[in-house]
Protein backbone atom coordinates (compact mmCIF):
# COMPACT_ATOMS: atom_id res chain seq x y z
CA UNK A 1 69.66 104.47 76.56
CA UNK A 2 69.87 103.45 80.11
CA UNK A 3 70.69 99.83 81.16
CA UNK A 4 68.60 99.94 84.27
CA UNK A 5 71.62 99.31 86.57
CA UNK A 6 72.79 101.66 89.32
CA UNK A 7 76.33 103.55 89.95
CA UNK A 8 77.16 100.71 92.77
CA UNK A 9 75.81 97.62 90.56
CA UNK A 10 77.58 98.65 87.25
CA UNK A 11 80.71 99.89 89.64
CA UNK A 12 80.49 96.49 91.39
CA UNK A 13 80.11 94.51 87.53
CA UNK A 14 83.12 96.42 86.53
CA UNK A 15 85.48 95.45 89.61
CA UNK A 16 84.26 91.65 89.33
CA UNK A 17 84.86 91.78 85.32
CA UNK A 18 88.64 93.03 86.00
CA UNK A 19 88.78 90.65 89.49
CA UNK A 20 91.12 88.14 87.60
CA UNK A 21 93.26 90.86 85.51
CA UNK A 22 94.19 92.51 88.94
CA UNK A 23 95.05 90.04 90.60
CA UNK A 24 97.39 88.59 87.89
CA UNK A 25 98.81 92.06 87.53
CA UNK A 26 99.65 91.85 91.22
CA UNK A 27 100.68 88.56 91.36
CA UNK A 28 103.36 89.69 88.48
CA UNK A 29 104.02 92.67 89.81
CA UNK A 30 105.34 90.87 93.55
CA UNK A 31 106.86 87.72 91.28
CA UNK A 32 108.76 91.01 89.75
CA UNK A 33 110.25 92.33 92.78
CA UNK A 34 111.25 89.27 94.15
CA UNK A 35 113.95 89.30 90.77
CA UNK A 36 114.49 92.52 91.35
CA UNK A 37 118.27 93.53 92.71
CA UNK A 38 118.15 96.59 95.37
CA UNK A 39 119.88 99.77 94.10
CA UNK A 40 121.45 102.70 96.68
CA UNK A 41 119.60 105.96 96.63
CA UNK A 42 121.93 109.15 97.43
CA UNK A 43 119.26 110.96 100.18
CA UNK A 44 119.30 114.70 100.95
CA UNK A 45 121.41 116.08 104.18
CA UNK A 46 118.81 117.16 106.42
CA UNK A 47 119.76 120.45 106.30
CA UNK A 48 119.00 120.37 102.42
CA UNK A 49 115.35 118.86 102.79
CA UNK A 50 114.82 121.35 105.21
CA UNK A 51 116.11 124.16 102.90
CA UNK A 52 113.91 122.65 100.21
CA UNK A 53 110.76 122.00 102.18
CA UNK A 54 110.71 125.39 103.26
CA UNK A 55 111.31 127.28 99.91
CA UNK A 56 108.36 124.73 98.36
CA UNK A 57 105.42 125.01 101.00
CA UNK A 58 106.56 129.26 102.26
CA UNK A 59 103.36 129.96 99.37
CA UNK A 60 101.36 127.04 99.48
CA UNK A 61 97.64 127.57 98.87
CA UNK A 62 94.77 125.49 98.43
CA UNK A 63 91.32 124.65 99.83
CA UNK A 64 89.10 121.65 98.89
CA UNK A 65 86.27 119.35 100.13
CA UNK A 66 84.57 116.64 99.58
CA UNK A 67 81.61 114.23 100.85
CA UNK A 68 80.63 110.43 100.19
CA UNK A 69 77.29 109.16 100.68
CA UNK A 70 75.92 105.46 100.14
CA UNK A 71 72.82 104.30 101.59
CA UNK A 72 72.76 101.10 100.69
CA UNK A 73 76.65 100.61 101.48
CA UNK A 74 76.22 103.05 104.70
CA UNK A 75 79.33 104.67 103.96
CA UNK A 76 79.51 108.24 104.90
CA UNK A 77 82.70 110.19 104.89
CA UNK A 78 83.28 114.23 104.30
CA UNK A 79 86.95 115.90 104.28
CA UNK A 80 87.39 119.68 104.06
CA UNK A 81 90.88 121.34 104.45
CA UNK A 82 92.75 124.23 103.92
CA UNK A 83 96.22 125.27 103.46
CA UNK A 84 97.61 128.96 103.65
CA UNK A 85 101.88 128.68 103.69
CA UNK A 86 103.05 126.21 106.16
CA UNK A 87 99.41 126.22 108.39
CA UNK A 88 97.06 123.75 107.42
CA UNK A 89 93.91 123.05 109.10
CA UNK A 90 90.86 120.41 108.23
CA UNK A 91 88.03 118.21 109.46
CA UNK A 92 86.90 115.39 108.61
CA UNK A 93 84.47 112.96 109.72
CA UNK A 94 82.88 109.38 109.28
CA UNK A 95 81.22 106.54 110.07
CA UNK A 96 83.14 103.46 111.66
CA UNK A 97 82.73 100.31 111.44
CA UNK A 98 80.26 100.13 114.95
CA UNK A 99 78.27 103.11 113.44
CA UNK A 100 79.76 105.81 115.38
CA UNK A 101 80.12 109.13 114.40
CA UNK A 102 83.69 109.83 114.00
CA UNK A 103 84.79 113.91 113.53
CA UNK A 104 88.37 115.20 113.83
CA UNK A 105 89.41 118.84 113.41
CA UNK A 106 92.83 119.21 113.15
CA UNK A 107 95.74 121.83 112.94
CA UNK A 108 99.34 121.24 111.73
CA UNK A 109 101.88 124.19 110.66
CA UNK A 110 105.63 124.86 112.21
CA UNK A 111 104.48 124.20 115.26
CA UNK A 112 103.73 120.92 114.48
CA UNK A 113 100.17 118.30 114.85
CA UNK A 114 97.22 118.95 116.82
CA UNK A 115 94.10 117.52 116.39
CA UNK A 116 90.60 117.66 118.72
CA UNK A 117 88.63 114.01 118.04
CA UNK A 118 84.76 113.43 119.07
CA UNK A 119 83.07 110.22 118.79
CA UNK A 120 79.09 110.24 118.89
CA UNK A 121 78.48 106.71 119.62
CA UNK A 122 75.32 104.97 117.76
CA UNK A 123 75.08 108.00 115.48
CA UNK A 124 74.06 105.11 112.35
CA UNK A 125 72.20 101.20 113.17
CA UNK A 126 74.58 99.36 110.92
CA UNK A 127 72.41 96.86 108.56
CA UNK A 128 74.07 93.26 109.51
CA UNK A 129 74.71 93.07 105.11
CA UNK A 130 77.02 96.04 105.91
CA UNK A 131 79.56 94.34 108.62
CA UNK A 132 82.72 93.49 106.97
CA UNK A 133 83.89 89.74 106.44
CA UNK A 134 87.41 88.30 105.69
CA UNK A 135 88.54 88.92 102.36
CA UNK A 136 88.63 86.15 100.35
CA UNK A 137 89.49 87.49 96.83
CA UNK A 138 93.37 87.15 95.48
CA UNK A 139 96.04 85.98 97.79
CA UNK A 140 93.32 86.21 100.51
CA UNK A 141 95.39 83.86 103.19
CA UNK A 142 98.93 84.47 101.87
CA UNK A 143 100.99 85.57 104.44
CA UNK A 144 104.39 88.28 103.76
CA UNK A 145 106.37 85.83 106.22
CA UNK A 146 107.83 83.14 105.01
CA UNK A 147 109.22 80.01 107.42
CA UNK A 148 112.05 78.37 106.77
CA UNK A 149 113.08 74.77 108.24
CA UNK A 150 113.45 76.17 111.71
CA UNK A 151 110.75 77.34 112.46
CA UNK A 152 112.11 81.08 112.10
CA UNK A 153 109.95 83.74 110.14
CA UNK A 154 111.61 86.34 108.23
CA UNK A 155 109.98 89.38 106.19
CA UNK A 156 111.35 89.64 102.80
CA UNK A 157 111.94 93.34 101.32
CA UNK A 158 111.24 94.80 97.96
CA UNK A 159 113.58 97.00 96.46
CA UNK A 160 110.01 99.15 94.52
CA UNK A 161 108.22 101.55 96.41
CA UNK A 162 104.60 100.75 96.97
CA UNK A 163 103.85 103.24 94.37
CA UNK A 164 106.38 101.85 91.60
CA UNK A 165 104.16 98.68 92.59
CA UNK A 166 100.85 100.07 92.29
CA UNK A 167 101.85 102.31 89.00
CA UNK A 168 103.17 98.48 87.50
CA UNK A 169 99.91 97.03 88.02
CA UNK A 170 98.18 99.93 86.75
CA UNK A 171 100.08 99.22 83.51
CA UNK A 172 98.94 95.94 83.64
CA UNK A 173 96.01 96.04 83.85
CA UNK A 174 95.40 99.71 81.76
CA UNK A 175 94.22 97.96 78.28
CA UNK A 176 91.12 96.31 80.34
CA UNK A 177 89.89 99.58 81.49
């Protein structure tokens, strides 16, 4: 039986359902690596990555693609790439935030990065609904500085990796989904 509601309203009903649980999650996760003690990591010599990099990526082969459409949200985006060894080489393309036409082909291998950019200016009239606005969900105005009484800012580090982070929220939040 069908509810009547579209992919973006029932998408958007979900997100603002599990608004609160995120942000809690998140808001533990940070209060969790403030606690946190930093640990040493032993890291490769760079001859050793370099051994290893090469001996993973010498048969490497894939090829995938993908495109996003929304109308209503005017979001357009496609991504096609292909990898064969250590040569990869893509495109993608999409529509910025001034409605230009955005399209980068690009090349990387050995060698190194190269990439050819166009921009077709006015490609999409972006609907005034569609113009982003300040977030103001969770921790919309809280600032990564902190000031202390002289005035001086510092940035405070996190001994987890954003992922670590992300994967701890995830857990958080899993039951709800």
């Amino acid at each position: 039986a069908s509810s009547g509601l579209s992919a973006s309203q029932l998408t958007s009903s979900v997100v603002t359902s599990l608004q609160p649980a995120i942000a809690s999650a998140v808001a533990q996760a940070l209060r969790n690596t403030q606690s946190r003690t930093s640990t040493s990591v032993s890291a490769l010599s760079p001859e050793e990555e370099e051994r290893i990099n090469a001996q993973q990526s010498a048969n490497a082969q894939y090829n995938y693609e993908y495109k996003v459409g929304d109308d209503d949200k005017q979001t357009y985006i496609s991504h096609k790439e292909a990898r064969d060894g250590q040569n990869v080489e893509g495109s993608y393309n999409y529509i910025d935030a001034t409605g230009s036409l955005v399209t980068v082909n690009y090349q990387a291998g050995p060698m190194g990065y190269t990439e050819n950019r166009e921009v077709q200016e006015g490609a999409v009239q972006i609907d005034q609904r569609n113009i982003p606005q300040p977030w103001s969900g969770p921790l919309a105005g809280v600032s990564s500085s902190t000031s202390s009484a002289s005035g001086s800012s510092s940035s405070s580090s996190s001994s987890l990796s954003q992922s670590d982070l992300i994967a701890q929220i995830l857990r958080a939040i899993q039951p709800q989904i």
